[in-house]
C-alpha atoms as a PDB file:
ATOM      1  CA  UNK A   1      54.298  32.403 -33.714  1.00  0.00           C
ATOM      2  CA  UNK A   2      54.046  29.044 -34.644  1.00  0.00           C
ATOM      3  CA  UNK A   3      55.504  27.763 -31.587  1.00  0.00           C
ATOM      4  CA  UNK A   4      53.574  30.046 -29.281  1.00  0.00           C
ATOM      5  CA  UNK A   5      50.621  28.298 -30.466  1.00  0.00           C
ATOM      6  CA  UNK A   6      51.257  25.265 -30.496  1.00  0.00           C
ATOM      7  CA  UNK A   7      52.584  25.617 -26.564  1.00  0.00           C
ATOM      8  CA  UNK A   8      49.013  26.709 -25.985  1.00  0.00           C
ATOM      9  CA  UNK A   9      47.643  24.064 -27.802  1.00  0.00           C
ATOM     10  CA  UNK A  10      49.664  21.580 -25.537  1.00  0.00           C
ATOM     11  CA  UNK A  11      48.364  23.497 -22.470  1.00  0.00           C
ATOM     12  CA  UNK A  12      45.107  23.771 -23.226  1.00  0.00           C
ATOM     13  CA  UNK A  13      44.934  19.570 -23.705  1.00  0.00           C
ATOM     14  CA  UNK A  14      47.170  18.550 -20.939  1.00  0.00           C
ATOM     15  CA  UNK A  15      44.943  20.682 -18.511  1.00  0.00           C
ATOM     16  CA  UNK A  16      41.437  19.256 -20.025  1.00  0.00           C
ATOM     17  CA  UNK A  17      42.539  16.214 -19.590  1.00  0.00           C
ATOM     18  CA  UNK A  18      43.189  16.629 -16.023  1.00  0.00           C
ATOM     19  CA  UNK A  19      39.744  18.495 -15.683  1.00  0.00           C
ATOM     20  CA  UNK A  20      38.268  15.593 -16.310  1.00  0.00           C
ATOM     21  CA  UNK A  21      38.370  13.619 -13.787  1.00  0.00           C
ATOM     22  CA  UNK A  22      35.583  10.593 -14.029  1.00  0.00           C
ATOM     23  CA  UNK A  23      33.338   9.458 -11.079  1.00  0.00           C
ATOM     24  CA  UNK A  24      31.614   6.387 -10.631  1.00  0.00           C
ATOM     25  CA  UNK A  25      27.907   6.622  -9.294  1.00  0.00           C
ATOM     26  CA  UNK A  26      26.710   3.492  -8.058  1.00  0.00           C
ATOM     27  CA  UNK A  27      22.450   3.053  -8.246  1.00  0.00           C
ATOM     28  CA  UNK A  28      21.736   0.968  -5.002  1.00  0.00           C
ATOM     29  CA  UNK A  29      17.898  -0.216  -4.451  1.00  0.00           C
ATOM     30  CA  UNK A  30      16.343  -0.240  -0.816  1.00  0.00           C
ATOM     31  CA  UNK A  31      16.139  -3.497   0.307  1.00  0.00           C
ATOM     32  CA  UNK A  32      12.369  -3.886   1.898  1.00  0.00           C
ATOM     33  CA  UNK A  33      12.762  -6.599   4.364  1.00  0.00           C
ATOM     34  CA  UNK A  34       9.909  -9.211   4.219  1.00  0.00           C
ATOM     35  CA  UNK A  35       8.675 -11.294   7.051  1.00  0.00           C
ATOM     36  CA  UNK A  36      10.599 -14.798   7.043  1.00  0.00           C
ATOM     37  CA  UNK A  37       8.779 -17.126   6.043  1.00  0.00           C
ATOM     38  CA  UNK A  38      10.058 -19.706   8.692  1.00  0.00           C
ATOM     39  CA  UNK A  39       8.730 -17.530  11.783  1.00  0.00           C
ATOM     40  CA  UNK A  40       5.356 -18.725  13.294  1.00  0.00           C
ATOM     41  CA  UNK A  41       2.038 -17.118  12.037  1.00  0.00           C
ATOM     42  CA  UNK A  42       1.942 -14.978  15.702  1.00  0.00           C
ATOM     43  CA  UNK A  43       5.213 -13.161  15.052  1.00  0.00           C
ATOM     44  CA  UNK A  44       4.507 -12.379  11.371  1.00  0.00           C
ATOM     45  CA  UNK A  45       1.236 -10.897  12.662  1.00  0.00           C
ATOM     46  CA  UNK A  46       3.120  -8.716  15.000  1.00  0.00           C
ATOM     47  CA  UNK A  47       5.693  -7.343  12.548  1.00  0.00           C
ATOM     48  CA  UNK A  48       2.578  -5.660  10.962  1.00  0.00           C
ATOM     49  CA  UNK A  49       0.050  -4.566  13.418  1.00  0.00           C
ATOM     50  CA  UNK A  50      -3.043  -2.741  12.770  1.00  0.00           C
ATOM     51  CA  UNK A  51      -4.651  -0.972  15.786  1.00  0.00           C
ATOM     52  CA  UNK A  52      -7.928  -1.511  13.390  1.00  0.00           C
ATOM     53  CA  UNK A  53      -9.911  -5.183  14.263  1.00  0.00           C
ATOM     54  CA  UNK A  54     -12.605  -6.402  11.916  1.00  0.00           C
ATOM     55  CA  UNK A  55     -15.622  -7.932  13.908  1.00  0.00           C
ATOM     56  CA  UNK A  56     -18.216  -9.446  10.829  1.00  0.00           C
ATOM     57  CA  UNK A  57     -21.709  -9.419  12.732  1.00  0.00           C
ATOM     58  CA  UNK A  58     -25.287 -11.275  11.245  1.00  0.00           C
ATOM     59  CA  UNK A  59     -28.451  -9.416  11.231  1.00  0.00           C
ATOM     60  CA  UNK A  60     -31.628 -10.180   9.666  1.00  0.00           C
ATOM     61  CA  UNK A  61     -31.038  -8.811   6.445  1.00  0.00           C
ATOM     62  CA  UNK A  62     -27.792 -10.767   6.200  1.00  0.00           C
ATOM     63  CA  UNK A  63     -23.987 -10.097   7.166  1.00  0.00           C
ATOM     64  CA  UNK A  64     -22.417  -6.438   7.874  1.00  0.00           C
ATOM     65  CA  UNK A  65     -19.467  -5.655   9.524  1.00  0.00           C
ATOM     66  CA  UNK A  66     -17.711  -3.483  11.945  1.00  0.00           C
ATOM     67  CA  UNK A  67     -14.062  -1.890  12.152  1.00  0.00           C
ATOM     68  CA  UNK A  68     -13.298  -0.887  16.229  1.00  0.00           C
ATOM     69  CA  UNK A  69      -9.664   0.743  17.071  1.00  0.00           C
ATOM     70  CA  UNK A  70      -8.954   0.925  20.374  1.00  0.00           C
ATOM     71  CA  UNK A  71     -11.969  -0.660  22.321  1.00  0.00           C
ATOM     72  CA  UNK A  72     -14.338   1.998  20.061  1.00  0.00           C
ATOM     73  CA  UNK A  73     -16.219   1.693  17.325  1.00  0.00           C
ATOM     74  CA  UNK A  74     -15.313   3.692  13.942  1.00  0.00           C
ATOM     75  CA  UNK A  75     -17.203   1.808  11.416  1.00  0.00           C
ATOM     76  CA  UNK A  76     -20.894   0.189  11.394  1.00  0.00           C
ATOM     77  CA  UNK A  77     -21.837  -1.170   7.995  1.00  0.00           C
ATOM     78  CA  UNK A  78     -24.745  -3.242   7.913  1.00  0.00           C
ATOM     79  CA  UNK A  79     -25.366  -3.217   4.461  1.00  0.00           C
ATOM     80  CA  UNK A  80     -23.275  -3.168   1.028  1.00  0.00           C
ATOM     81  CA  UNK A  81     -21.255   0.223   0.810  1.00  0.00           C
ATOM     82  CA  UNK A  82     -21.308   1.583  -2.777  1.00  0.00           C
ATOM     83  CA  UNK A  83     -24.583  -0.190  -4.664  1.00  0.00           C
ATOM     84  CA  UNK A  84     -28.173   1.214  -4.581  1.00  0.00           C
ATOM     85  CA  UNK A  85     -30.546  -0.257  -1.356  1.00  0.00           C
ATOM     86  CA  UNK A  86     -29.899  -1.660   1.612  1.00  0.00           C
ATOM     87  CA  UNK A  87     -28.975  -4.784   1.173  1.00  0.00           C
ATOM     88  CA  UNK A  88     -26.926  -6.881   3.452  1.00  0.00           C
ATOM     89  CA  UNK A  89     -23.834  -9.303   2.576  1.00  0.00           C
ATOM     90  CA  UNK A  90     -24.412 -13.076   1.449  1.00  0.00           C
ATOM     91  CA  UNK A  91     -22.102 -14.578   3.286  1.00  0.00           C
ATOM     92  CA  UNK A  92     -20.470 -14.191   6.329  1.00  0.00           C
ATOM     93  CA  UNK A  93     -16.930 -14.480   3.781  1.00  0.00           C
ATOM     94  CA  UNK A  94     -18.467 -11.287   1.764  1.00  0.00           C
ATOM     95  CA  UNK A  95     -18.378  -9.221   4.676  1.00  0.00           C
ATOM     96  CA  UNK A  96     -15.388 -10.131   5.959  1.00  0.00           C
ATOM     97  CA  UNK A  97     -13.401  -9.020   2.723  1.00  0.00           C
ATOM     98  CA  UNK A  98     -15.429  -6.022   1.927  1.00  0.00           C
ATOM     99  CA  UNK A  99     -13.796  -5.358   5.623  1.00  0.00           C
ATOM    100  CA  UNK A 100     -10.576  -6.053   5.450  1.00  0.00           C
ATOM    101  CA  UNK A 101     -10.324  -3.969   2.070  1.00  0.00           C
ATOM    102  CA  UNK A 102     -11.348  -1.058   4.575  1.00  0.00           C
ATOM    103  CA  UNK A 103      -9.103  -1.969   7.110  1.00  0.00           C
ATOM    104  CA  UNK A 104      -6.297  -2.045   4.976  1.00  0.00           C
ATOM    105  CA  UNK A 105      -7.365   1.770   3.962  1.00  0.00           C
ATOM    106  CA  UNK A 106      -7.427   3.016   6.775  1.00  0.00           C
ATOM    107  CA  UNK A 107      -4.454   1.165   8.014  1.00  0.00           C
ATOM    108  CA  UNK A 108      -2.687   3.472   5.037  1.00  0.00           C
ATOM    109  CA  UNK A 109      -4.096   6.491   6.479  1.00  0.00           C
ATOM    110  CA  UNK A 110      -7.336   6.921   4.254  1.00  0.00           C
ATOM    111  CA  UNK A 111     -10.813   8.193   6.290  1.00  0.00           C
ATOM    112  CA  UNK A 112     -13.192   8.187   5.646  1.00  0.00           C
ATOM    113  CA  UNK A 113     -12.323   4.837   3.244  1.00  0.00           C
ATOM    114  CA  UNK A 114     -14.543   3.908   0.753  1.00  0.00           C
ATOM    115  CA  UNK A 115     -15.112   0.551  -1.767  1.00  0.00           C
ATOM    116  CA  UNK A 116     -15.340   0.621  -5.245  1.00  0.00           C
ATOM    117  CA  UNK A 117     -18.160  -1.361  -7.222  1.00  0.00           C
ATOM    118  CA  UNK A 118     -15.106  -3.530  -8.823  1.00  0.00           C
ATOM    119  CA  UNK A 119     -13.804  -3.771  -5.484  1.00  0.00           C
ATOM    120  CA  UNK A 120     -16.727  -5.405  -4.131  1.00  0.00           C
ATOM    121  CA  UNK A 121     -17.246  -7.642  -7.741  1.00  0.00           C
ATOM    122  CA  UNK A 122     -13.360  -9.116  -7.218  1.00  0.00           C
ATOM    123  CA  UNK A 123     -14.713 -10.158  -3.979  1.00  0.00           C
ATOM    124  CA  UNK A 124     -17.852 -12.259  -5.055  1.00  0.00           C
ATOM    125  CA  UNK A 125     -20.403  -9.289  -4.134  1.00  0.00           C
ATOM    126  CA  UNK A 126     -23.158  -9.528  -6.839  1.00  0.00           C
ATOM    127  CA  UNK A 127     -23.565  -5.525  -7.288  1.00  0.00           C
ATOM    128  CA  UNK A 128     -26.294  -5.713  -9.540  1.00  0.00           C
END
C-alpha cells in the first residue's frame, strides 16, 4: 500500500512540474514619434495640420477673434468668452491665445468649445 502511494505521489509531482510551464510577457510602450527637431519650422507645421486658422481682428471695443475652416467662418468672438459684459481683449496677444486655446479644442474634436475663467487668467486676461 505503501508503495502504491508513494508511485502516485511521484506521478502526481513529475506531471505538475511539467504543467507548469513558465511564460515570459514582455510590457512594450508605444513609441509616439515627435517632430525632429532639425526639420525646418514649414515641415513641422505640416506634420500637424489643423484645417482650423485663427484670424485676431480690432474693433472699437478692443481685440476679438475669429476661427474659419475651410474658407467659412465657425467662430466670431468679439468680446471675452466666459466673464460678465462685453468687453473686448487688451491686446492683440490676448486674443490671439484665448484663440488658439479654441483652436486646439476643436482641433480635438470638441464643439461647441468653450474657455474657462482660469483659462483666460493663465493667459493674462484680467477676468475681474
Amino acid at each position: 500500500m505503501k508503495s502504491v502511494l508513494l508511485g502516485l505521489l511521484v506521478i502526481l509531482i513529475v506531471s505538475c512540474e511539467n504543467s507548469s510551464v513558465k511564460k515570459e510577457i514582455k510590457i512594450v510602450k508605444p513609441v509616439i514619434p515627435e517632430a525632429p527637431s532639425s526639420l525646418p519650422q514649414e515641415k513641422k507645421s505640416k506634420i500637424i495640420k489643423s484645417p482650423y486658422e485663427v484670424r485676431v481682428v480690432e474693433s472699437s471695443l478692443g481685440w476679438g477673434y475669429e476661427i474659419w475652416k475651410e474658407g467659412v467662418m465657425v467662430i466670431n468672438q468679439t468680446h471675452i468668452p466666459a466673464i460678465q459684459g462685453l468687453r473686448a481683449f487688451d491686446s492683440q496677444i490676448q486674443a490671439e491665445k484665448a484663440a488658439e486655446i479654441i483652436k486646439i479644442k476643436l482641433d480635438q474634436g470638441v464643439f461647441p468649445p468653450t474657455i474657462s475663467i482660469v483659462e483666460l487668467q493663465s493667459i493674462g486676461v484680467d477676468t475681474h
